[in-house]
Structures are given as structure tokens and as C-alpha cells.
C-alpha atoms as a PDB file:
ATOM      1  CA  UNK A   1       0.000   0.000   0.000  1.00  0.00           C
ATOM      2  CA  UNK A   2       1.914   3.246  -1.441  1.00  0.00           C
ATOM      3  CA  UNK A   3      -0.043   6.333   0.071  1.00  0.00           C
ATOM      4  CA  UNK A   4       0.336  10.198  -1.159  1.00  0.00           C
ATOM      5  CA  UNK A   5       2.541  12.448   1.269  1.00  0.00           C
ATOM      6  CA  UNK A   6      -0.617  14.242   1.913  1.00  0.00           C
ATOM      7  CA  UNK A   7      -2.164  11.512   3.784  1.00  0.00           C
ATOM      8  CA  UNK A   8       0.563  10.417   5.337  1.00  0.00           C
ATOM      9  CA  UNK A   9       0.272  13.805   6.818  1.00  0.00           C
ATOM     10  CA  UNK A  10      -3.219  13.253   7.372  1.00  0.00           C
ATOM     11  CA  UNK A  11      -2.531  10.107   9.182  1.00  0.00           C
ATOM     12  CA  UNK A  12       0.156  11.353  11.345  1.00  0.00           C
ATOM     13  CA  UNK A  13      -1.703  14.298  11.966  1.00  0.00           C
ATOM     14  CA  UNK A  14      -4.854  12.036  12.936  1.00  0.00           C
ATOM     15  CA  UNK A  15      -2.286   9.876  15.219  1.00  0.00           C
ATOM     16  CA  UNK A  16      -1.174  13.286  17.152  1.00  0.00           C
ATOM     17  CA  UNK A  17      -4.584  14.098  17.565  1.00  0.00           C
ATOM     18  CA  UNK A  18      -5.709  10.511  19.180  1.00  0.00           C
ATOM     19  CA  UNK A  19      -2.671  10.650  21.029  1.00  0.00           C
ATOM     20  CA  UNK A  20      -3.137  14.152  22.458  1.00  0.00           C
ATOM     21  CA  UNK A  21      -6.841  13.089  23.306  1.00  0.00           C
ATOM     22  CA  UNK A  22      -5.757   9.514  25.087  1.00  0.00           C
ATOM     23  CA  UNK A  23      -3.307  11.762  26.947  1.00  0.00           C
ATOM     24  CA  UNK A  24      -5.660  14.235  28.418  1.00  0.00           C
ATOM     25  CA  UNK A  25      -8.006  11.904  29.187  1.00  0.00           C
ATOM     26  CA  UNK A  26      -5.312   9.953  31.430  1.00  0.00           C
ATOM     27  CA  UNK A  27      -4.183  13.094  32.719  1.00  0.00           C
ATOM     28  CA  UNK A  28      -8.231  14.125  33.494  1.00  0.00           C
ATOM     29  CA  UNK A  29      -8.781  10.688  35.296  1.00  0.00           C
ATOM     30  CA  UNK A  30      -5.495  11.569  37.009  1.00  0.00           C
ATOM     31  CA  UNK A  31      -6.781  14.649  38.758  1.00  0.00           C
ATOM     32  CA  UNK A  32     -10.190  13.641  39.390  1.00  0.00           C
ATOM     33  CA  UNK A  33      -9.190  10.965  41.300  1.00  0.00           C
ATOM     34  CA  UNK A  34      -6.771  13.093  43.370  1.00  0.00           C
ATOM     35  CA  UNK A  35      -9.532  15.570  43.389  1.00  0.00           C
ATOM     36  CA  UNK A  36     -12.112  13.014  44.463  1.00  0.00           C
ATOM     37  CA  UNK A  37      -9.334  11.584  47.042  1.00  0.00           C
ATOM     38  CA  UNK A  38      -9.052  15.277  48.558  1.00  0.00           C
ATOM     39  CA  UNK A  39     -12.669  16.240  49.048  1.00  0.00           C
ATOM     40  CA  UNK A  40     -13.196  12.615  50.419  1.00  0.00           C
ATOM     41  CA  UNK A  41     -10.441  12.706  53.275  1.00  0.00           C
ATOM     42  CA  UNK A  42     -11.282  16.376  54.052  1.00  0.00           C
ATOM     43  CA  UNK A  43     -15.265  14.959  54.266  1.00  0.00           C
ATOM     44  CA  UNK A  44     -14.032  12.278  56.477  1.00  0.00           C
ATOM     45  CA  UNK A  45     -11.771  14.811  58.889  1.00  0.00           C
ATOM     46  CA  UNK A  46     -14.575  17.101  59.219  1.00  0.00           C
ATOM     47  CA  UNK A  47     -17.085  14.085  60.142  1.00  0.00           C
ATOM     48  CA  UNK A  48     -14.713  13.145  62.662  1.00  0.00           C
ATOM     49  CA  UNK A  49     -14.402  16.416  64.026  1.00  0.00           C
ATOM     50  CA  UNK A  50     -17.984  17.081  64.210  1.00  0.00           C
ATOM     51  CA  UNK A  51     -18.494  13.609  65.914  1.00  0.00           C
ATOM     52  CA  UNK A  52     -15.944  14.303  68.628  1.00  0.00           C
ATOM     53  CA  UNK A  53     -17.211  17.978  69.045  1.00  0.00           C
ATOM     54  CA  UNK A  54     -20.791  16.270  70.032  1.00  0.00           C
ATOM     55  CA  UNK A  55     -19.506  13.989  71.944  1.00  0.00           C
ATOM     56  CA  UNK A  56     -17.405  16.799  74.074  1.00  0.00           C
ATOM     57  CA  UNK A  57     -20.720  18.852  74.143  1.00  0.00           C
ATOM     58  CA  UNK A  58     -22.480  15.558  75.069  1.00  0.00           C
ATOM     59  CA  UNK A  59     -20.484  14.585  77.974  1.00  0.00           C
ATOM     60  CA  UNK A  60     -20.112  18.590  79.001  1.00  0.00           C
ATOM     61  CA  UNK A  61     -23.559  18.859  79.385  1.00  0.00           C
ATOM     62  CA  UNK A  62     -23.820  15.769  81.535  1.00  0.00           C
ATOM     63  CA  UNK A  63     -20.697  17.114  83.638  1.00  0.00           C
ATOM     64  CA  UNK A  64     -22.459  20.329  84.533  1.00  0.00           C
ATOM     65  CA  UNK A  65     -25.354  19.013  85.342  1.00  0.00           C
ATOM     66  CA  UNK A  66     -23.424  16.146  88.235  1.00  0.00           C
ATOM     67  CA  UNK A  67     -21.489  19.694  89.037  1.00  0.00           C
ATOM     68  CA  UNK A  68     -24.394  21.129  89.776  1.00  0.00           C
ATOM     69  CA  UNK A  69     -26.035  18.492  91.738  1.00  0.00           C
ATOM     70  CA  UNK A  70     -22.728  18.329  93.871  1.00  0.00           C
ATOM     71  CA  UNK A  71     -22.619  22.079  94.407  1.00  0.00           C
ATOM     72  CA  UNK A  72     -26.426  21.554  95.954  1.00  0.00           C
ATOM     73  CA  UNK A  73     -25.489  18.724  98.057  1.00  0.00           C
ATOM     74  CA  UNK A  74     -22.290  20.964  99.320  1.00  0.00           C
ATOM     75  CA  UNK A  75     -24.757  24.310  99.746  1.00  0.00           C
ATOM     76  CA  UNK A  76     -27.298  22.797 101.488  1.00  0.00           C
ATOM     77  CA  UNK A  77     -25.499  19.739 103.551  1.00  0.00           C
ATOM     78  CA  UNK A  78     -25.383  16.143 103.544  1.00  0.00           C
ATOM     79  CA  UNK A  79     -28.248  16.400 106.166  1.00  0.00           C
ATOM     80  CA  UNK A  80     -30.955  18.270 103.637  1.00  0.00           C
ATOM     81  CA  UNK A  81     -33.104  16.243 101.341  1.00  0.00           C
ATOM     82  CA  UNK A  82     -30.902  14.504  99.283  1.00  0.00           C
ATOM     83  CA  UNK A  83     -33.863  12.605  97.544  1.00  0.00           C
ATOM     84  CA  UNK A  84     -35.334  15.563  96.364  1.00  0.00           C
ATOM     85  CA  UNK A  85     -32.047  16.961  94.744  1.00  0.00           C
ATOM     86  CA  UNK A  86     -31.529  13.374  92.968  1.00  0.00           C
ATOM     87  CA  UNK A  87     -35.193  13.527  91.708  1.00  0.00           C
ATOM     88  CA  UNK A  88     -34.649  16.940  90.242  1.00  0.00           C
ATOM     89  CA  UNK A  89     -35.923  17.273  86.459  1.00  0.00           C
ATOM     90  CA  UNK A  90     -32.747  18.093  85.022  1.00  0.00           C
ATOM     91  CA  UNK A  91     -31.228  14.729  86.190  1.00  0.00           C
ATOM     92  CA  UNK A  92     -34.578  12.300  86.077  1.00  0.00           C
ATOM     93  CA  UNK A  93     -34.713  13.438  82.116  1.00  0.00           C
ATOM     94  CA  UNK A  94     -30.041  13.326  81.799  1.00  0.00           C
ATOM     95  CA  UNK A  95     -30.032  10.149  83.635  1.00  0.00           C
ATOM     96  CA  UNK A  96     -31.694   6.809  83.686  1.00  0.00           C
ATOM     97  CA  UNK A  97     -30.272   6.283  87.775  1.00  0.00           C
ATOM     98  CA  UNK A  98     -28.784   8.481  90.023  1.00  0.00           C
ATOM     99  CA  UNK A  99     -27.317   8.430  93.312  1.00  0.00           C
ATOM    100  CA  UNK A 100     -25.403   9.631  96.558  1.00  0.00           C
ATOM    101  CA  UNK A 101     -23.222   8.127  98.957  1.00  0.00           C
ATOM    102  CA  UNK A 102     -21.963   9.823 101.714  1.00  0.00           C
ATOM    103  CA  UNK A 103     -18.866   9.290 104.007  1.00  0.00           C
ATOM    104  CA  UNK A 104     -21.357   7.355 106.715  1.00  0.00           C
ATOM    105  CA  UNK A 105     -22.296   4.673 104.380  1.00  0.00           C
ATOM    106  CA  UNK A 106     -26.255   6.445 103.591  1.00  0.00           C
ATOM    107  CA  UNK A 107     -26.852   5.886 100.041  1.00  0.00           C
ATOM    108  CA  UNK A 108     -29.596   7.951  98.117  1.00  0.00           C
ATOM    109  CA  UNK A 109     -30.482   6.970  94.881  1.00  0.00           C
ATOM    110  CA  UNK A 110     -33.681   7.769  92.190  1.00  0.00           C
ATOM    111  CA  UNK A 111     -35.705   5.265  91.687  1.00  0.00           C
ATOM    112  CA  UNK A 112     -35.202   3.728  94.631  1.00  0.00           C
ATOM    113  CA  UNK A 113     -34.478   0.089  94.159  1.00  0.00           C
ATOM    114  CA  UNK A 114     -33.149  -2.081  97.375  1.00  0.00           C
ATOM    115  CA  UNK A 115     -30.092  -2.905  97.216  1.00  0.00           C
ATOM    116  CA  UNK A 116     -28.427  -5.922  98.729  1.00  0.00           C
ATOM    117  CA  UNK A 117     -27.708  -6.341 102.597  1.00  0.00           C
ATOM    118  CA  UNK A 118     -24.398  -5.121 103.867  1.00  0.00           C
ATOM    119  CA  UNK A 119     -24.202  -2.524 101.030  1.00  0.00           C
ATOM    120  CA  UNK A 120     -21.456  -0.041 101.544  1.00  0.00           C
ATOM    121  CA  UNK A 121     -21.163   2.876  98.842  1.00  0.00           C
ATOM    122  CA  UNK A 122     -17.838   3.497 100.201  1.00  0.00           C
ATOM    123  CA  UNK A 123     -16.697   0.370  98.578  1.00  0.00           C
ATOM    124  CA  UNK A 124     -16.148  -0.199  94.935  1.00  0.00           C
ATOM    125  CA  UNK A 125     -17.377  -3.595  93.800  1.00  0.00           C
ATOM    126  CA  UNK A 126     -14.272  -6.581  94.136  1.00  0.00           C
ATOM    127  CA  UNK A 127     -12.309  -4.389  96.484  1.00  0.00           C
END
């Protein structure tokens, strides 16, 4: 097959053109995947930041509230109602149980469930 100098231009020219085309496209794909790489990691970091930042407000909130429940029981003495302080709103709707010991082995807790004979809140369980 003898072909004209003119279309062997033509078909080198063609060949340039395919080539440039097959060589953006790689180079496209390249940076959309690094693109797509990028915005995913940064998604990820910033759901991972949000998630902690709950959970910090989470357990903050529940922190003030025990503060605050501590500062009553110091303001008003171990001697006042402690069953009305652990049945106060803000803790019956933070808290499924909640409780006092004191440093003469009473033990206050909402709801009030028995608990077993010879319980001492001044000892941790297996100690």
C-alpha cells in the first residue's frame, strides 16, 4: 500500500490528535481521582471532628449538670433532702439512675431500688 505524502500527513496528523486526546483523558482521570481523594479525606476529617465535638458537648452537658447536683449537696449539707435533689428534672430526664453516697455509708439513689444487705457505697465492687 503506497499512500500520497498528503495523507501520510493526514494520518500522522490524525495519530497526534488521538494521542493528544488519550493523553488528556489519562491526565483528566489523574486529577479527578486526586480531586475526588481530597474532598473525600477532608469529608471524612470534618465528620470526625464534628463527631468528637458532640460527643465533648455531650459529655459537658452531663458534667455540669453532676457539678451542679454536687454544688447543691455541698450548699445545702449532707443532712438536707438529698432525695429531692436526685429527683430533680434536670437529672430524672439526663439520667436513667442516680445516686449519693456519703462518708457514713447512707446511700440515696432515684428510683429507689433495694439494694443488697451489707451494702457499703464506700466500697467499689471486688475491692
Amino acid at each position: 500500500m503506497n499512500l500520497k505524502f498528503r495523507h501520510k500527513i493526514l494520518l500522522a496528523a490524525a495519530g497526534v490528535v488521538v494521542l493528544a486526546f488519550a493523553l488528556f483523558t489519562f491526565y483528566n482521570d489523574y486529577l479527578q481521582r486526586k480531586t475526588i481523594n481530597q474532598n473525600l479525606e477532608s469529608s471524612v476529617g470534618q465528620a470526625g471532628q464534628l463527631t468528637a465535638s458532640s460527643v465533648q458537648n455531650w459529655l459537658s452537658g452531663r458534667i455540669l449538670v453532676l457539678e451542679n447536683l454536687t454544688q447543691n449537696v455541698a450548699f445545702q449539707g449532707v443532712n438536707s433532702d438529698l432525695r429531692g435533689l436526685v429527683s430533680q428534672s434536670a437529672l430524672v430526664s439526663t439520667f436513667q439512675f442516680t445516686y449519693v453516697g456519703d462518708s457514713k455509708g447512707a446511700f440515696t439513689q432515684r428510683p429507689n431500688v433495694d439494694m443488697p444487705a451489707g451494702y457499703d457505697p464506700r466500697q467499689r465492687p471486688g475491692g
